[in-house]
Structure formats: C-alpha cells, structure tokens
Protein backbone atom coordinates (compact mmCIF):
# COMPACT_ATOMS: atom_id res chain seq x y z
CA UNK A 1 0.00 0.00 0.00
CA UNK A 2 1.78 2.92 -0.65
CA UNK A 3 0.24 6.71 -0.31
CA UNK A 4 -0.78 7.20 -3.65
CA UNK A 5 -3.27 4.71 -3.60
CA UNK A 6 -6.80 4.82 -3.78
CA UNK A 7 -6.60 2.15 -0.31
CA UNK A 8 -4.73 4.71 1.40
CA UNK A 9 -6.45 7.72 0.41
CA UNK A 10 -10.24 6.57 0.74
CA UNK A 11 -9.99 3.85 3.37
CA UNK A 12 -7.05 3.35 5.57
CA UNK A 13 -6.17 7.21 6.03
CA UNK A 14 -9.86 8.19 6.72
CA UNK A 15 -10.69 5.66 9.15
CA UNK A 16 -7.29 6.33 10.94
CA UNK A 17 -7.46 10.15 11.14
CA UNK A 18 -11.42 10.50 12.86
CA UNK A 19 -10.17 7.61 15.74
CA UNK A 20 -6.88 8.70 16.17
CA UNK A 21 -8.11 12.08 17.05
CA UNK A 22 -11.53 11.06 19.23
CA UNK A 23 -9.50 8.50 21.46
CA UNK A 24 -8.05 9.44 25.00
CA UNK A 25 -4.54 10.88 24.90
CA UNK A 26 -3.13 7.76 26.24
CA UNK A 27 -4.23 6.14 23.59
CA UNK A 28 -2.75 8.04 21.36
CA UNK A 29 0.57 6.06 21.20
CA UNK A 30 -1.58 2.69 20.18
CA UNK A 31 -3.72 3.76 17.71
CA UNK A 32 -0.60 5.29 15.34
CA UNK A 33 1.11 1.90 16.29
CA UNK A 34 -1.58 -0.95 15.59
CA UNK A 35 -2.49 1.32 11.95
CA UNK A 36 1.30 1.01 11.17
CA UNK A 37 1.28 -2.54 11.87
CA UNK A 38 -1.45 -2.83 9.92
CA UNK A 39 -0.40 -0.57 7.30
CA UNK A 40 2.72 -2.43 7.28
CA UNK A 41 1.04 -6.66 7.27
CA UNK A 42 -1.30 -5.25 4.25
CA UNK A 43 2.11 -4.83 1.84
CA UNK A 44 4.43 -8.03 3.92
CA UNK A 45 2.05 -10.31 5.84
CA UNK A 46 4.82 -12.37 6.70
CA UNK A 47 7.76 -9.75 7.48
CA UNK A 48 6.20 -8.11 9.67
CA UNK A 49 6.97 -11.13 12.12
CA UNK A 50 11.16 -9.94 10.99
CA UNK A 51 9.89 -6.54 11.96
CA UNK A 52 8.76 -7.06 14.99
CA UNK A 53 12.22 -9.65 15.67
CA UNK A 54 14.17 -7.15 15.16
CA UNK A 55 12.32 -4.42 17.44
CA UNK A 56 12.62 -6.63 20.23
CA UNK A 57 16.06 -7.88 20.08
CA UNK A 58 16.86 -4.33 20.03
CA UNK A 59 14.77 -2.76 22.98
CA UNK A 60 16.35 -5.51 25.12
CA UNK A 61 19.92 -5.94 24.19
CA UNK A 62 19.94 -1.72 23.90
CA UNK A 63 18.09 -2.08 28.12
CA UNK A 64 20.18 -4.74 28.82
CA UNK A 65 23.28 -2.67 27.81
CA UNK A 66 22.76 0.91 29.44
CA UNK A 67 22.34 -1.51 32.94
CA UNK A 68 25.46 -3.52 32.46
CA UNK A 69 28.13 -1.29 31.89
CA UNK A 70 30.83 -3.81 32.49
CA UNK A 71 29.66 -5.70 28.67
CA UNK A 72 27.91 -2.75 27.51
CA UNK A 73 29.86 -2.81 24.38
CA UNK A 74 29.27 -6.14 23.34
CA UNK A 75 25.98 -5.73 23.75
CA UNK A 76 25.94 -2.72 20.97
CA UNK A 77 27.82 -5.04 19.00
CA UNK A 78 25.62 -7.67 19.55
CA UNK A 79 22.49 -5.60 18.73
CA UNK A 80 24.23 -4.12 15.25
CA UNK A 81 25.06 -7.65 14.15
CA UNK A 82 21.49 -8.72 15.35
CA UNK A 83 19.70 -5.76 13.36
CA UNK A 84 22.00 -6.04 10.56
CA UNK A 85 21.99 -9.46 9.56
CA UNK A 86 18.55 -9.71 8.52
CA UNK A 87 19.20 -6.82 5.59
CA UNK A 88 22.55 -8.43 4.69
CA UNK A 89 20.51 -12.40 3.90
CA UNK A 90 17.34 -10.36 2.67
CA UNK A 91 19.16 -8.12 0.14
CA UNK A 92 22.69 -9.89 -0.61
CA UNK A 93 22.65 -13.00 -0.04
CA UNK A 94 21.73 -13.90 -3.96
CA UNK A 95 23.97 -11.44 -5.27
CA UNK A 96 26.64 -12.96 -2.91
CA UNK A 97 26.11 -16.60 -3.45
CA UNK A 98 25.79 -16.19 -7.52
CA UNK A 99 29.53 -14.42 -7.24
CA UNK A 100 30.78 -16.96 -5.72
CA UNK A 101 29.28 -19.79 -7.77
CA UNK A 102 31.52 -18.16 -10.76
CA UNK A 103 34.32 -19.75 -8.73
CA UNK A 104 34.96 -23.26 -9.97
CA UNK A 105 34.01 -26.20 -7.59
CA UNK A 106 31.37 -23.87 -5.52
CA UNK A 107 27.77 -24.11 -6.55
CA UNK A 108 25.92 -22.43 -3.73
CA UNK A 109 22.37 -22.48 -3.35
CA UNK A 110 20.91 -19.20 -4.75
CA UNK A 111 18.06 -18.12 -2.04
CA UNK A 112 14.65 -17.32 -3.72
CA UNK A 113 12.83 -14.92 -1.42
CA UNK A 114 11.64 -11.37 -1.93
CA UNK A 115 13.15 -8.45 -0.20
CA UNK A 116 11.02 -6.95 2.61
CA UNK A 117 9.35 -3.87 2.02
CA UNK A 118 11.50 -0.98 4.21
CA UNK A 119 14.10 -3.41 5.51
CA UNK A 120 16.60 -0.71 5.16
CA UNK A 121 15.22 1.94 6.83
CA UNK A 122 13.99 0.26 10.06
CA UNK A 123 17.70 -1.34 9.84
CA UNK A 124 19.42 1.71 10.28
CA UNK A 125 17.19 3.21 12.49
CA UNK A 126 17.38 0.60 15.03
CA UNK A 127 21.28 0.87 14.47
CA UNK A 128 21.02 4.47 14.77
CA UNK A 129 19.12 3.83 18.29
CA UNK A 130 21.35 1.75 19.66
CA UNK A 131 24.03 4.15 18.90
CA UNK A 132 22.07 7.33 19.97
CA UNK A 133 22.00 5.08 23.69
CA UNK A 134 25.39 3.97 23.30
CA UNK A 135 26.97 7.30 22.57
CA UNK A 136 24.36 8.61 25.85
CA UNK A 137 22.77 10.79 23.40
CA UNK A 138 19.65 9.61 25.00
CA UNK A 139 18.52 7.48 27.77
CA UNK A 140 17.50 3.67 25.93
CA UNK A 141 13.36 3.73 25.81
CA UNK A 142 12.15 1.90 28.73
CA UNK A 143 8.24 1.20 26.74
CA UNK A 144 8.52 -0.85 24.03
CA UNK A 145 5.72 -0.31 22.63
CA UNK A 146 7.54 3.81 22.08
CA UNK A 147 10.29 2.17 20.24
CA UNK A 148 7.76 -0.13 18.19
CA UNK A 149 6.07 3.01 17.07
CA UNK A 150 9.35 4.79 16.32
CA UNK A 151 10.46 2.01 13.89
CA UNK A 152 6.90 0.73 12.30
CA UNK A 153 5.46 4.44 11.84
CA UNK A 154 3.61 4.18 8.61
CA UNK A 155 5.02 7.95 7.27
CA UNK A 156 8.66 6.89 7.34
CA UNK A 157 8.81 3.37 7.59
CA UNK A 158 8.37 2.61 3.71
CA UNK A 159 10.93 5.22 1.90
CA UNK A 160 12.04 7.35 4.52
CA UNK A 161 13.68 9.64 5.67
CA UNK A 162 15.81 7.94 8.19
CA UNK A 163 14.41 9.35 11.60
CA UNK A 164 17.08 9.77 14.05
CA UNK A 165 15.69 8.25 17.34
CA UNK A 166 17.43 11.33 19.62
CA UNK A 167 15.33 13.49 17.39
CA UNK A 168 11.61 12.38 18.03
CA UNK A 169 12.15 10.59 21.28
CA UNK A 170 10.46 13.57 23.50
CA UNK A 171 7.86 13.25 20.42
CA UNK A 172 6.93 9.43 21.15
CA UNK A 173 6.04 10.07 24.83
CA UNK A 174 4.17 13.86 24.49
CA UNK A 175 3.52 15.56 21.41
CA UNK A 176 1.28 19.41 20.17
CA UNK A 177 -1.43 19.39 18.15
CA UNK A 178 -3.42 21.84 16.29
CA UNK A 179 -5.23 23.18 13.43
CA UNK A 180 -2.51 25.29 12.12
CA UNK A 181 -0.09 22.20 12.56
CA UNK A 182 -2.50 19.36 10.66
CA UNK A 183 -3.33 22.38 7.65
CA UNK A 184 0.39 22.45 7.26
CA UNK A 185 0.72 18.53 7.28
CA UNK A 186 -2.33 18.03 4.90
CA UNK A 187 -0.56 20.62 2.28
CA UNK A 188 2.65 19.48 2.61
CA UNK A 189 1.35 15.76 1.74
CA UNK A 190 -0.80 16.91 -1.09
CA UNK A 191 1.77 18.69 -2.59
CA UNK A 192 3.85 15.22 -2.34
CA UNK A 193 1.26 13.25 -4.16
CA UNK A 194 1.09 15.90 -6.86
CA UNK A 195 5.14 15.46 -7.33
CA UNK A 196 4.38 11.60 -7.40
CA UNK A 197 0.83 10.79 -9.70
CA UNK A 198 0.98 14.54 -11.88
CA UNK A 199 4.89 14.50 -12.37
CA UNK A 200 6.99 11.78 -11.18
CA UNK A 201 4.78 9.07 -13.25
CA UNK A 202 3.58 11.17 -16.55
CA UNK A 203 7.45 11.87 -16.34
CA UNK A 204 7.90 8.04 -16.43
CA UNK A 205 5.55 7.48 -19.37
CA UNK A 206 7.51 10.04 -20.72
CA UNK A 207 10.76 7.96 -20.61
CA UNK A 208 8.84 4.62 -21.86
CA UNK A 209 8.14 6.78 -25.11
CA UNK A 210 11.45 8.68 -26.37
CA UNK A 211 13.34 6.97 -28.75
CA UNK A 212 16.81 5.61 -29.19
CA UNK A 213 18.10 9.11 -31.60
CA UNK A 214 20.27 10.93 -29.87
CA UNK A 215 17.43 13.92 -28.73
CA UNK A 216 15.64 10.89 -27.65
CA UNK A 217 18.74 9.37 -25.02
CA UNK A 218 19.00 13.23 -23.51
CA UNK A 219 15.73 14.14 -23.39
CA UNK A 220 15.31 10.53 -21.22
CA UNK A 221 18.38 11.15 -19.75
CA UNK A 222 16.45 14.39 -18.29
CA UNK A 223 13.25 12.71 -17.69
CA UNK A 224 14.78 9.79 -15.92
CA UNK A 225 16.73 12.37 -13.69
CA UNK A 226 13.62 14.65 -12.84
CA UNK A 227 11.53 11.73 -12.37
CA UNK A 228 13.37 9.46 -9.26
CA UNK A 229 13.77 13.35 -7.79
CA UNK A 230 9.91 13.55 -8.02
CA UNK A 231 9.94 10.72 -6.94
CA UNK A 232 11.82 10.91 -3.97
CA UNK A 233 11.27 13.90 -2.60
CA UNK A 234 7.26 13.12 -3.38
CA UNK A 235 7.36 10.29 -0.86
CA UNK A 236 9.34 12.11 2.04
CA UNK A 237 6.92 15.47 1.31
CA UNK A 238 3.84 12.93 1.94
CA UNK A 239 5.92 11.69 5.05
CA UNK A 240 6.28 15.00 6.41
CA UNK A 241 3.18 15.30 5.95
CA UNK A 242 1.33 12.80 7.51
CA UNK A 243 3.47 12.90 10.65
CA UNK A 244 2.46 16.37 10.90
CA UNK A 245 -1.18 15.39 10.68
CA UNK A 246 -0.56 13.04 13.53
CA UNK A 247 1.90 15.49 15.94
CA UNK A 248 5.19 14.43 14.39
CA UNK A 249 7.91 16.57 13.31
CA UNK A 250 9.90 14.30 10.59
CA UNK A 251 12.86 15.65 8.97
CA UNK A 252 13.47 17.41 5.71
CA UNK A 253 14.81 15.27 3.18
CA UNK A 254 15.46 16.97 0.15
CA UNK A 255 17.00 20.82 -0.70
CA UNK A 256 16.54 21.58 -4.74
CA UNK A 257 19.68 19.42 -4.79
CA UNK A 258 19.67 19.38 -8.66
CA UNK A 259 20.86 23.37 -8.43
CA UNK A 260 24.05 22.37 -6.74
CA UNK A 261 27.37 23.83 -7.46
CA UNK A 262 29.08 20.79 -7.10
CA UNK A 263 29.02 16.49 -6.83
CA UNK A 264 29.78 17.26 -2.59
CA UNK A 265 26.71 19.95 -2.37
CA UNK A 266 24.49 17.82 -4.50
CA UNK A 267 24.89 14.96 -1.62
CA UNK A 268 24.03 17.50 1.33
CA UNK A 269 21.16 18.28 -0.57
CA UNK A 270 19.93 14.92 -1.50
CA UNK A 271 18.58 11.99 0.37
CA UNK A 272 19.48 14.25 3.55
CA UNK A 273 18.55 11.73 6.22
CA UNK A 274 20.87 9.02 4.60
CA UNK A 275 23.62 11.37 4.34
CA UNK A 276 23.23 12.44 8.01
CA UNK A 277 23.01 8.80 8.92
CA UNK A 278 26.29 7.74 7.30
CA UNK A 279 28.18 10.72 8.31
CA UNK A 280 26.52 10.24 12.38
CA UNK A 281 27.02 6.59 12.78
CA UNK A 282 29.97 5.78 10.40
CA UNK A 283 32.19 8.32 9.40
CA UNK A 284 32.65 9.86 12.60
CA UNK A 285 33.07 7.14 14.64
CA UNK A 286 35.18 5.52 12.17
C-alpha cells in the first residue's frame, strides 16, 4: 500500500485520522502503532513477524546494555550484528552466493525470497538507536511499545527519511497538536502526491516513449533524472506530511539538490537523512 493509492487515500487514512483524534490521549501512542502494523502486514504479511524480531532484540539488548556497563559494548555489538543481519541475507545473499558460484568447484544455493518492504530503513534506524543510547545521546526507551512506534510508523517506515531516534524521542512520549499544525501537514502531503501521480509518473511514461536518436537518449536522460527526484522527494513530502497530521515533526529530506554547485553539495542536498546517517554513525566514529 503505498500513499498514492486509492486504499490509502479513501480507506485506511480516513478511518485512521477521525479515531486517532476522538480517542483518549493515552491512547494516542496505540492507535498510530496498531495502523502502522497494519499498514505495514497489508504490503508483507509475513515480514512483519522480521519486523517485529528485530524491534525486540533491540529494545532488550539496547536495556540490557545501558544496565550492564561492564559488557555494555558487546551488547551494541551484539544488537548491530542482530539488526544487521537480517538486511545483509534479505538483500545480498543472492547477489553474494551467484559471485561466488563463478568460482569453480562452488555451486551455492541461490536463495529465492523477496526483499522486505523498508528493511533498510527500520535497519538503520534501530542501528542508529542503539548508537544514539550507546553514545548517551539519550537514555534507551524503557516502553517498548515507544520504540515499536518509532520504527513501524507508517510515514517513514516505507521510503524514509531515516528518523534519528534522539530526534523524536520527547515526540513518542508527548507531542502538540493543532489546526494550524495538521493544515500544514495536509498541504505538505498533497503537494507530495502531486510530485508523485501529476509529475513523477507522466514523467515516467515520458521515458517509456522517447526513442533511441540521440534527442531521444537526452531528453530521457532528463526525464529519468527529474523523475526518481519527483519521486523521492514526493514520498518524504507525503511523510512529512502525515506525521504532521498526527503530531510528528519528521525531517526534511530533500534541498533543490539538482541546483548544486558541485558532486559534494548535491549529496548535502539529496537523500538528507541518509547522508546524516552515514556521516553520524559511520564516518565519525570511524
């Protein structure tokens, strides 16, 4: 299910919004939760069990490590291998095992499975938590059912951005609402399916028609280009907007990057949660 579709818009969204804003502030933390579980079982029925593997393996090892300080860095090390191994079979163990095979003598079974929807992102951000705790950015969530919201949450859980758990952790126990704030969230996400359905997908038709003469290979050299940045930057507008809608402040993801003066401001401006992530939690450490 993804937010361009008529499921989203005309059934899941509006039965969400009405209960999600008549229940009890308490219950404001489950209702966001159970939709994104649902949200998330409609597209990966059967992942959502990895999901929720991975979720807990990381709330306890990430507990178990800000109380034992004598191990507490195996016990990051232990929750990054734990988290990360999952993405690594999921995504390359076919590419690695059909490498391999061109050695002569090894014919490794080539896994058949599909890759779970938004593997990646949860990934990193339960690496990214366990660091944040680690590094005592932040205390390690002591309600698991917080840090099951902060990974599953329907906005950013399919294409991002990467949300940085030090950022919204104040937002997952207490966060404002109002009229101005949801007007703002229900623009900014109609302004992201307009990049997407109007632009990012005529532009894609576009590409499926040009030709092979040489106006033809830069004109869908252009198309292509404009298209995944529609794309994109469609998909984290319509996650900045929903999470507005329901009290979240998500990160910006994208800054016109395609007016850059150069390859290193293009990657400030592009993708800006994966940039941050990779320059937080692996170049500087490293």
């Amino acid at each position: 299910m993804v937010f361009s579709s008529i499921p989203f818009l005309f059934y899941f969204l509006p039965v969400l919004l009405p209960i999600y804003y008549l229940v009890p502030r308490p219950a404001k933390h489950i209702v966001p939760l159970l939709f994104s579980l649902i949200f998330y079982a409609v597209g990966e029925p059967v992942y959502i069990l990895l999901m929720l593997f991975s979720i807990t393996q990381s709330y306890l090892l990430v507990n178990l490590s800000e109380r034992d300080a004598k191990r507490r860095k195996l016990w990051f090390v232990l929750t990054v291998i734990l988290s990360v191994l999952p993405l690594v079979w999921y995504k390359y163990a076919g590419f690695l095992a059909t490498n391999l095979n061109l050695i002569p003598g090894v014919a490794l079974p080539i896994p058949k499975h599909s890759l779970p929807i938004g593997i990646s992102f949860y990934t990193f951000q339960l690496i990214g938590y366990a660091a944040d705790v680690y590094m005592k950015r932040c205390p390690a969530q002591k309600n698991p059912l917080h840090l099951a919201l902060y990974v599953s949450l329907f906005p950013q859980l399919i294409a991002g951005p990467i949300v940085r758990y030090a950022d919204v952790a104040d937002q997952l126990v207490e966060r404002t609402h109002s009229a101005e704030k949801f007007a703002h969230g229900i623009l900014r996400f109609t302004v992201g399916v307009g990049k997407k359905v109007l632009i990012a997908n005529t532009l894609g038709e576009l590409c499926k028609a040009l030709g092979t003469s040489m106006l033809g290979v830069w004109g869908y050299a252009i198309a292509s280009a404009l298209q995944i940045y529609y794309d994109f930057s469609g998909y984290s507008d319509m996650a900045i907007g929903l999470g507005k809608m329901f009290g979240f402040d998500i990160i910006e993801n994208f800054n016109y990057p395609y007016i850059s003066g150069s390859i290193r401001e293009f990657w400030r401006r592009w993708h800006i949660s994966l940039s941050t992530w990779f320059k937080e939690y692996l170049y500087i450490p490293l």
